[in-house]
C-alpha atoms as a PDB file:
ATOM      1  CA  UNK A   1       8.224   8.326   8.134  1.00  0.00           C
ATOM      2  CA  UNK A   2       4.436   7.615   8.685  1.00  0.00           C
ATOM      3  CA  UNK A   3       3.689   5.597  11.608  1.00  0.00           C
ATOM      4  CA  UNK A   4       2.720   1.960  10.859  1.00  0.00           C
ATOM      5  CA  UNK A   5       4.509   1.336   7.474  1.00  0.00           C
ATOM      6  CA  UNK A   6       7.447  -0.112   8.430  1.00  0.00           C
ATOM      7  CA  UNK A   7       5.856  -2.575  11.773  1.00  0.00           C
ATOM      8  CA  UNK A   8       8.047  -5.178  13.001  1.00  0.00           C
ATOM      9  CA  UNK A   9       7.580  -8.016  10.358  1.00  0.00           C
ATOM     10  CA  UNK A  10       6.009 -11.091  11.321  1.00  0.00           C
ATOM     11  CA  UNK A  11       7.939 -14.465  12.721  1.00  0.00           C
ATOM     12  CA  UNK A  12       6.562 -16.552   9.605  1.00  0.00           C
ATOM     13  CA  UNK A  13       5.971 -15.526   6.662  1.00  0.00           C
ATOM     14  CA  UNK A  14       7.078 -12.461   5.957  1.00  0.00           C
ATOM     15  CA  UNK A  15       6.566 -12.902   2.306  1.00  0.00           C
ATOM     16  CA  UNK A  16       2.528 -12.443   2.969  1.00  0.00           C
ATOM     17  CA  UNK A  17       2.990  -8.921   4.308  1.00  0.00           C
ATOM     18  CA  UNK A  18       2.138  -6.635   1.355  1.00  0.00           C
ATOM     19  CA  UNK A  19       2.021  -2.494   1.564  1.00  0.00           C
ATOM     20  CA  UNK A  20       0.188  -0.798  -0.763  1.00  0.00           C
ATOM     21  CA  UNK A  21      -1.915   2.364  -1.925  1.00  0.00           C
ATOM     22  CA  UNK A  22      -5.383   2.535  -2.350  1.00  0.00           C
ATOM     23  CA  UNK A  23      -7.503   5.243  -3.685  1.00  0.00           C
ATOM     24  CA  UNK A  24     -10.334   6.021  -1.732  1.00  0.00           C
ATOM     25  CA  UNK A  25     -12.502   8.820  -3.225  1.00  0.00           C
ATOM     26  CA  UNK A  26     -15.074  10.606  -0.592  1.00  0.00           C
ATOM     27  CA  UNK A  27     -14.699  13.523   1.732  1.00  0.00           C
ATOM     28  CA  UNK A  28     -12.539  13.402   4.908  1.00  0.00           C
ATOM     29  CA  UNK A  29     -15.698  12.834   6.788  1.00  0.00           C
ATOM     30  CA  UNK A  30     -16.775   9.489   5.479  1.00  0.00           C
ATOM     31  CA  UNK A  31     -13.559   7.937   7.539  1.00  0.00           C
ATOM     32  CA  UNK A  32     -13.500   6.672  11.247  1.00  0.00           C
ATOM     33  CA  UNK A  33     -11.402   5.862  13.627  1.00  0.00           C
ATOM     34  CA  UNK A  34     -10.541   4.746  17.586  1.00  0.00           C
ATOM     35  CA  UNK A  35      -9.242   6.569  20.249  1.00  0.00           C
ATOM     36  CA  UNK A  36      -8.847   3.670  22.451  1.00  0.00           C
ATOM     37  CA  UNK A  37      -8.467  -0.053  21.793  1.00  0.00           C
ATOM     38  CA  UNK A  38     -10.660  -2.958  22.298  1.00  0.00           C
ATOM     39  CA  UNK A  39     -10.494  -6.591  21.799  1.00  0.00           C
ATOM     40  CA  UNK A  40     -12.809  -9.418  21.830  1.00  0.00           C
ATOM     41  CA  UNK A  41     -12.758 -13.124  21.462  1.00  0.00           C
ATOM     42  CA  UNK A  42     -14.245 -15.100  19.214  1.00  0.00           C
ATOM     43  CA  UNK A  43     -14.351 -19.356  19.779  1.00  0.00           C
ATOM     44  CA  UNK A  44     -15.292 -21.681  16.396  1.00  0.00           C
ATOM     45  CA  UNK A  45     -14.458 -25.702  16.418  1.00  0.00           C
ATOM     46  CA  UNK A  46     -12.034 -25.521  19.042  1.00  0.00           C
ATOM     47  CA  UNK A  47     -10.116 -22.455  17.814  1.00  0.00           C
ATOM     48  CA  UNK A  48      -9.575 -19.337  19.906  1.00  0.00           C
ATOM     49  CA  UNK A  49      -9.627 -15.895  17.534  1.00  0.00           C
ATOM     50  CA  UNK A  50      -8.562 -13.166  20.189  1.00  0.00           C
ATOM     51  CA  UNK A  51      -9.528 -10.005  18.091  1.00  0.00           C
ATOM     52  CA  UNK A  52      -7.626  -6.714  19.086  1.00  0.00           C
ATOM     53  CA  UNK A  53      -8.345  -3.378  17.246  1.00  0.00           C
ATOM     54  CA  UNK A  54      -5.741  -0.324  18.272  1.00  0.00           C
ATOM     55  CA  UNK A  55      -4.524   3.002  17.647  1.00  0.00           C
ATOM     56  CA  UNK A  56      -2.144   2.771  14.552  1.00  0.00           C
ATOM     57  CA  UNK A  57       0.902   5.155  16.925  1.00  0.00           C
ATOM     58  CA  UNK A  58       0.221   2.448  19.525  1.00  0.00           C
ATOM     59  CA  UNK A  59      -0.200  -0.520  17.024  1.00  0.00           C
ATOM     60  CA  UNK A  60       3.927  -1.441  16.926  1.00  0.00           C
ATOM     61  CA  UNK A  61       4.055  -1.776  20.562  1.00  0.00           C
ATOM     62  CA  UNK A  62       0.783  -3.699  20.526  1.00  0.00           C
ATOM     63  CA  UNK A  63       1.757  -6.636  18.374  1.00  0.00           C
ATOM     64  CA  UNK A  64       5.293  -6.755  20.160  1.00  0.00           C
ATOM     65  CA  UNK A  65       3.145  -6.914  23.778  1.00  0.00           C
ATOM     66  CA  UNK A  66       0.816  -9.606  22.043  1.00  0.00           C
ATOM     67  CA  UNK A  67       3.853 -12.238  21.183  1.00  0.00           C
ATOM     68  CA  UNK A  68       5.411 -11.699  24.639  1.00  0.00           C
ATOM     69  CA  UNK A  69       1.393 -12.712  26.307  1.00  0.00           C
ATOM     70  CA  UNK A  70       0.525 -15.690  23.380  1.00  0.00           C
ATOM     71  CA  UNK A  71       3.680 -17.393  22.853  1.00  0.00           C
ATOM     72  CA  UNK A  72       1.771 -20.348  22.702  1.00  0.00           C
ATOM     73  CA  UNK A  73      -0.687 -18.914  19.710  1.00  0.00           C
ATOM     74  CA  UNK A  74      -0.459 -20.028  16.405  1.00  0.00           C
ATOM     75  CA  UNK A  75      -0.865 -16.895  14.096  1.00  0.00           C
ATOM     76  CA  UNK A  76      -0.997 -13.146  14.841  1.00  0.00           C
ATOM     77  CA  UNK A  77      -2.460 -12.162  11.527  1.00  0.00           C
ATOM     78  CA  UNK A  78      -2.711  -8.261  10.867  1.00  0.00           C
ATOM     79  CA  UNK A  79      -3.935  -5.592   9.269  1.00  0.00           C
ATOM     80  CA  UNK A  80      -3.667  -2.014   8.977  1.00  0.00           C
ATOM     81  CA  UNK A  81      -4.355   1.089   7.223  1.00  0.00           C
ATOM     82  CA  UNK A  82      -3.044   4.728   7.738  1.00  0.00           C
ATOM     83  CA  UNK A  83      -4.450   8.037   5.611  1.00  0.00           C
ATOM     84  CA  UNK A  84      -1.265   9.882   4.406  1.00  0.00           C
ATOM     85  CA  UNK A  85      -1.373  12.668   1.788  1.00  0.00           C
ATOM     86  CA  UNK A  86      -4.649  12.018   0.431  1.00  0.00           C
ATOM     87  CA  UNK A  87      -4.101   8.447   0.554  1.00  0.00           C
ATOM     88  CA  UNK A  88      -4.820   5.425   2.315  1.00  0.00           C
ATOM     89  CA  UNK A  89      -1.540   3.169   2.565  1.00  0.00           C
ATOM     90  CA  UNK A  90      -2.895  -0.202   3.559  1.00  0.00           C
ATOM     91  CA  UNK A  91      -0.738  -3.229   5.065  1.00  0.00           C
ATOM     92  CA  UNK A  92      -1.873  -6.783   6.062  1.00  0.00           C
ATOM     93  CA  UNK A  93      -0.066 -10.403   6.588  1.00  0.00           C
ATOM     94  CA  UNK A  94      -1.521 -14.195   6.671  1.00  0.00           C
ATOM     95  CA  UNK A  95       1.540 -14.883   8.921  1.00  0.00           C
ATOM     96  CA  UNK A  96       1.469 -18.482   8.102  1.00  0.00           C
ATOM     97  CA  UNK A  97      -2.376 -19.178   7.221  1.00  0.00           C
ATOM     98  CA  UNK A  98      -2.709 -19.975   3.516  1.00  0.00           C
ATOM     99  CA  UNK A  99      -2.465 -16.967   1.451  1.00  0.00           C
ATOM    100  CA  UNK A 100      -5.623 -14.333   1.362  1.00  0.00           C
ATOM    101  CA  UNK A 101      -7.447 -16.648   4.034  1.00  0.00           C
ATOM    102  CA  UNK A 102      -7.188 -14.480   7.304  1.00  0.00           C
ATOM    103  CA  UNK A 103      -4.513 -11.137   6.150  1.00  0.00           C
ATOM    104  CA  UNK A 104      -6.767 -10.023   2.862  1.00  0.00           C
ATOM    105  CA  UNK A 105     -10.541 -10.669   5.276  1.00  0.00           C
ATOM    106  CA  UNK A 106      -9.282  -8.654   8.179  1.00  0.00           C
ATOM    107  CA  UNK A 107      -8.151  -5.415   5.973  1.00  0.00           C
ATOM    108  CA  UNK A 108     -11.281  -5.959   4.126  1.00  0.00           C
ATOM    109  CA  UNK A 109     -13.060  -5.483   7.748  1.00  0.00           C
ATOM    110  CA  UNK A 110     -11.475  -2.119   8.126  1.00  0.00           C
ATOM    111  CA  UNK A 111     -12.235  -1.037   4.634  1.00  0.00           C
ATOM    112  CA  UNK A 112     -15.783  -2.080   4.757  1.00  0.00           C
ATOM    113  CA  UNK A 113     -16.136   0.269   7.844  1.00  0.00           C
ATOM    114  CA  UNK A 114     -13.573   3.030   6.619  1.00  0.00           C
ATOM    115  CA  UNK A 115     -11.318   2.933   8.942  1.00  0.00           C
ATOM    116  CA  UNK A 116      -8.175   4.607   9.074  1.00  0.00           C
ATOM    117  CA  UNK A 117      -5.521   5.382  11.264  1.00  0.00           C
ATOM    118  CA  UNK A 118      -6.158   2.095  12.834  1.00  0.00           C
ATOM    119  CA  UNK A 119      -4.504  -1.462  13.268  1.00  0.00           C
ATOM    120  CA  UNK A 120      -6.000  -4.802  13.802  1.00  0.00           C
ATOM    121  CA  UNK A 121      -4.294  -7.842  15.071  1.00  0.00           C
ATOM    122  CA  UNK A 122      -6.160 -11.655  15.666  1.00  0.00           C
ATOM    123  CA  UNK A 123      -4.288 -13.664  17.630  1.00  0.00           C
ATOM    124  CA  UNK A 124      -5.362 -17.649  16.691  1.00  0.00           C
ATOM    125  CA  UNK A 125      -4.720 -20.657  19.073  1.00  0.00           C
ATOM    126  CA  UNK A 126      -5.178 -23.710  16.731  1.00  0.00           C
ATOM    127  CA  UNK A 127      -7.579 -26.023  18.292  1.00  0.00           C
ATOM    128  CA  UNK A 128      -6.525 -29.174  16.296  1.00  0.00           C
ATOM    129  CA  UNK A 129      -9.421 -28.744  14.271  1.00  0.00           C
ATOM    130  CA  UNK A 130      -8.824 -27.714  10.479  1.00  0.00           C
ATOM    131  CA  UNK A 131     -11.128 -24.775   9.145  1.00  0.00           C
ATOM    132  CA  UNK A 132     -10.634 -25.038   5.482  1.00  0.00           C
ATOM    133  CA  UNK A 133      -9.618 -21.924   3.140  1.00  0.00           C
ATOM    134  CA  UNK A 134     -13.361 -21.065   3.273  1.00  0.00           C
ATOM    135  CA  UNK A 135     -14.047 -21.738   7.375  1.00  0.00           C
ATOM    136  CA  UNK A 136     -10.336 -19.412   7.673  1.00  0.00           C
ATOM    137  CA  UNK A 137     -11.486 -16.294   5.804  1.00  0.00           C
ATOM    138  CA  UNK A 138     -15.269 -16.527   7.401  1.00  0.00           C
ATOM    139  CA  UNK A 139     -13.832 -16.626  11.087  1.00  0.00           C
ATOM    140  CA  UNK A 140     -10.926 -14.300  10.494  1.00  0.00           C
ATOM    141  CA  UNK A 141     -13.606 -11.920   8.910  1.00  0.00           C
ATOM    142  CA  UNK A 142     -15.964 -12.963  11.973  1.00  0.00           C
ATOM    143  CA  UNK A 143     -13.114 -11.896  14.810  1.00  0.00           C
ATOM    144  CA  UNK A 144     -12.453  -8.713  12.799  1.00  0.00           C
ATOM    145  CA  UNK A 145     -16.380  -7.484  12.191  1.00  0.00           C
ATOM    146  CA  UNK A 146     -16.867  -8.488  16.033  1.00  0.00           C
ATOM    147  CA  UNK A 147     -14.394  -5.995  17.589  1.00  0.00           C
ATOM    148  CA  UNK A 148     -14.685  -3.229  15.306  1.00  0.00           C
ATOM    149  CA  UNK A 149     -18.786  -3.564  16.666  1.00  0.00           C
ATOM    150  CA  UNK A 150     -17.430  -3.276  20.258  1.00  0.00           C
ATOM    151  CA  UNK A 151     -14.878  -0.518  19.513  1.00  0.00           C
ATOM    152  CA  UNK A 152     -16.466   3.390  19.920  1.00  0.00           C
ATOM    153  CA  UNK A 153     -15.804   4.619  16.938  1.00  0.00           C
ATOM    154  CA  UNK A 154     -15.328   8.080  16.132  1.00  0.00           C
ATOM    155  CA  UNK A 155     -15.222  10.566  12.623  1.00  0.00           C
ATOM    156  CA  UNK A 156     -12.450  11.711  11.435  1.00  0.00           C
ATOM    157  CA  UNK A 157     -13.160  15.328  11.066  1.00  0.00           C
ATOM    158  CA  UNK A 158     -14.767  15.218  15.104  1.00  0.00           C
ATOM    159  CA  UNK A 159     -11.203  15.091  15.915  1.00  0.00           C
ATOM    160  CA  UNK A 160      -8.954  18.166  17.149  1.00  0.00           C
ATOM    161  CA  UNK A 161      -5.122  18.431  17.485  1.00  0.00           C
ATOM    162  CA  UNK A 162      -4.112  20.906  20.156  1.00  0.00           C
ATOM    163  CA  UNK A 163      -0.568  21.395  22.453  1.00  0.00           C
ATOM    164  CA  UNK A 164      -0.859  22.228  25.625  1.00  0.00           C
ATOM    165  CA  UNK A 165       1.709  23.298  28.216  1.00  0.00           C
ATOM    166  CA  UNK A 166       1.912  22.015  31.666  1.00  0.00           C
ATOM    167  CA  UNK A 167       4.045  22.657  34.635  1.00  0.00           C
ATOM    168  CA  UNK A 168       5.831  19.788  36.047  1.00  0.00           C
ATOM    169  CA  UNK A 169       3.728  19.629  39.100  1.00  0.00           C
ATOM    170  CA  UNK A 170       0.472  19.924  37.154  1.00  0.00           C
ATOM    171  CA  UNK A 171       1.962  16.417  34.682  1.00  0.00           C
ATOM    172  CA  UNK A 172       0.391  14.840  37.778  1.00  0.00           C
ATOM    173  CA  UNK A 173      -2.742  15.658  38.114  1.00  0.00           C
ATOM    174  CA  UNK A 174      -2.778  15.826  33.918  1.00  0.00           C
ATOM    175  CA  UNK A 175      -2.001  11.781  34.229  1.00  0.00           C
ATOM    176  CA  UNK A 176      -4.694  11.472  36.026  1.00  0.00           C
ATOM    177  CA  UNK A 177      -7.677  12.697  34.340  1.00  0.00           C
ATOM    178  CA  UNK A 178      -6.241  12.218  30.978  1.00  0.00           C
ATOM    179  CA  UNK A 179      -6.742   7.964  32.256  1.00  0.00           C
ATOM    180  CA  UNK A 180     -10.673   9.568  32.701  1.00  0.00           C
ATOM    181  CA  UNK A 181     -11.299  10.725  28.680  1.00  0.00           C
ATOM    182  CA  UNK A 182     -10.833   9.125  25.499  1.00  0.00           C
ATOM    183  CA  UNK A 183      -8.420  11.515  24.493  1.00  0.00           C
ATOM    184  CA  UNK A 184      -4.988  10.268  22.923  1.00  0.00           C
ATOM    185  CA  UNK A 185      -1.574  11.371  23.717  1.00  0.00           C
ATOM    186  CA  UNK A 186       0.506  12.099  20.403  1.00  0.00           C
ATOM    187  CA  UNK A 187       3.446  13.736  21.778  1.00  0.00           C
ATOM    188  CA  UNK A 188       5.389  14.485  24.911  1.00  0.00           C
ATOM    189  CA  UNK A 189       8.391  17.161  25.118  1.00  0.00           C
ATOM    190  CA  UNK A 190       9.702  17.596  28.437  1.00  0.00           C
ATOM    191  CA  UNK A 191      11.544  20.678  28.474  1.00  0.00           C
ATOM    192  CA  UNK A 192      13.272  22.009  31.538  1.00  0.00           C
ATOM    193  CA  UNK A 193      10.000  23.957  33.470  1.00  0.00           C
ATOM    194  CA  UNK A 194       7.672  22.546  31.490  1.00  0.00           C
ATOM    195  CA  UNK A 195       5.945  19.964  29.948  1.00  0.00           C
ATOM    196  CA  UNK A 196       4.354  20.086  25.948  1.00  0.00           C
ATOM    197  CA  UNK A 197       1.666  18.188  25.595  1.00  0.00           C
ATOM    198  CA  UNK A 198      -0.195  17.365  22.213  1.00  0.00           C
ATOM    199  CA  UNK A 199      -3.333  15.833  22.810  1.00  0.00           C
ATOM    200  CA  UNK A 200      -6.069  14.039  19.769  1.00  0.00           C
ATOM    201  CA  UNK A 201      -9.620  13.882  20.365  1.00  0.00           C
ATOM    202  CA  UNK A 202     -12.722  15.422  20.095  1.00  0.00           C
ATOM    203  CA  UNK A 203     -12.483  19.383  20.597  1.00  0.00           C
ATOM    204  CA  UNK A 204     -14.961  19.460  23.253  1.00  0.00           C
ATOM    205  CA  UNK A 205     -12.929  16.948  25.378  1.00  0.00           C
ATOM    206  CA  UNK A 206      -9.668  19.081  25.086  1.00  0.00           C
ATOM    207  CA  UNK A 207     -11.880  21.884  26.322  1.00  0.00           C
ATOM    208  CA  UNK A 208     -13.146  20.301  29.157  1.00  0.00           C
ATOM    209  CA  UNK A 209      -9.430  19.032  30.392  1.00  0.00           C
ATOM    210  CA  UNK A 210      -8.144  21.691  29.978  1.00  0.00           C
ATOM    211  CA  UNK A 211     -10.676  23.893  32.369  1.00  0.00           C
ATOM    212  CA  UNK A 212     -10.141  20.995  34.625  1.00  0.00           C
ATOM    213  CA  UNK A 213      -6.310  21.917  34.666  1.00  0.00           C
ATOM    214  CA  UNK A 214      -6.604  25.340  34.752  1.00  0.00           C
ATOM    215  CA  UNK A 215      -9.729  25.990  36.697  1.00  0.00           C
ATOM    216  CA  UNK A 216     -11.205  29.445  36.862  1.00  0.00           C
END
């Protein structure tokens, strides 16, 4: 089942969270992505936007760790979108802002960039203030464009999938300068002597852990 299809549903609205396919014609190279997430607040007539882009593996856990820290917000409004054979499967929600004002802008974000592989979640504390239809999709769309210009964004095709084995004494020392790259975990097997390891990011990177692990 591909990751970030089936995410927890929202606590209102559940009718405003819509899968579905889209097309996208262009090479593999066109697309980006994040390695690492990023947030980033945005403040507009009293209203907090708290803007957090993530990892689509990591993106389940996310939103769940997001509701536990804002219980007080209003709206987590989200977005993501995921390539899967040859297509992009795309997945937003207004969670309880009127429908296509915050969902709809924030997947537009991502498209507008290409990115894939990638979820976005803005968490809104209602300031008493009403925004309007119009003031809802402009600062929805502002929180999204603002953290996706933080984020480090990275091509597609830089990326490089590669298992690596490591003893259990070496998982150590592995913990600790994995916390030093931008590289992204995307499996763990522990076996009984050893650790499998498969590791996402750009080729180079791998590379350079791995001398680090296995110095000559």
């Amino acid at each position: 089942m591909p990751l970030g299809l089936f995410l927890e549903s929202p606590t209102r609205s559940t009718r405003q969270s819509r899968p579905f396919l889209a097309q996208r014609p262009g090479s593999m190279a066109s697309h980006l992505t994040i390695l690492t997430a990023t947030s980033r607040t945005y403040d507009i007539k009293k209203s907090r936007f708290i803007a957090h882009l993530v990892p689509l593996a990591a993106f389940p856990s996310a939103l769940k760790q997001l509701r536990d820290e804002h219980k007080k917000a209003r709206h987590f409004v989200w977005a993501t979108r995921h390539l899967h054979d040859q297509q992009i499967e795309e997945n937003c929600t207004d969670d309880g802002e009127p429908r296509n004002t915050s969902g709809k802008p924030t997947l537009n974000a991502l498209q507008n960039r290409d990115l894939i592989d990638i979820g976005l979640v803005t968490v809104r504390y209602f300031g008493g203030i009403k925004l309007g239809t119009g003031g809802l999709v402009r600062a929805y769309s502002e929180a999204a464009n603002r953290v996706i210009e933080t984020a480090r964004l990275i091509a597609v095709d830089n990326l490089y999938r590669q298992t690596i084995q490591l003893s259990y004494p070496q998982f150590r020392h592995f913990e600790y300068l994995i916390g030093q790259t931008d590289l992204h975990i995307i499996d763990k097997t522990f076996q009984s002597c050893q650790i499998d390891v498969t590791l996402q990011g750009p080729k180079t990177a791998i590379d350079r852990l791995c001398t680090k692990l296995n110095p000559p």
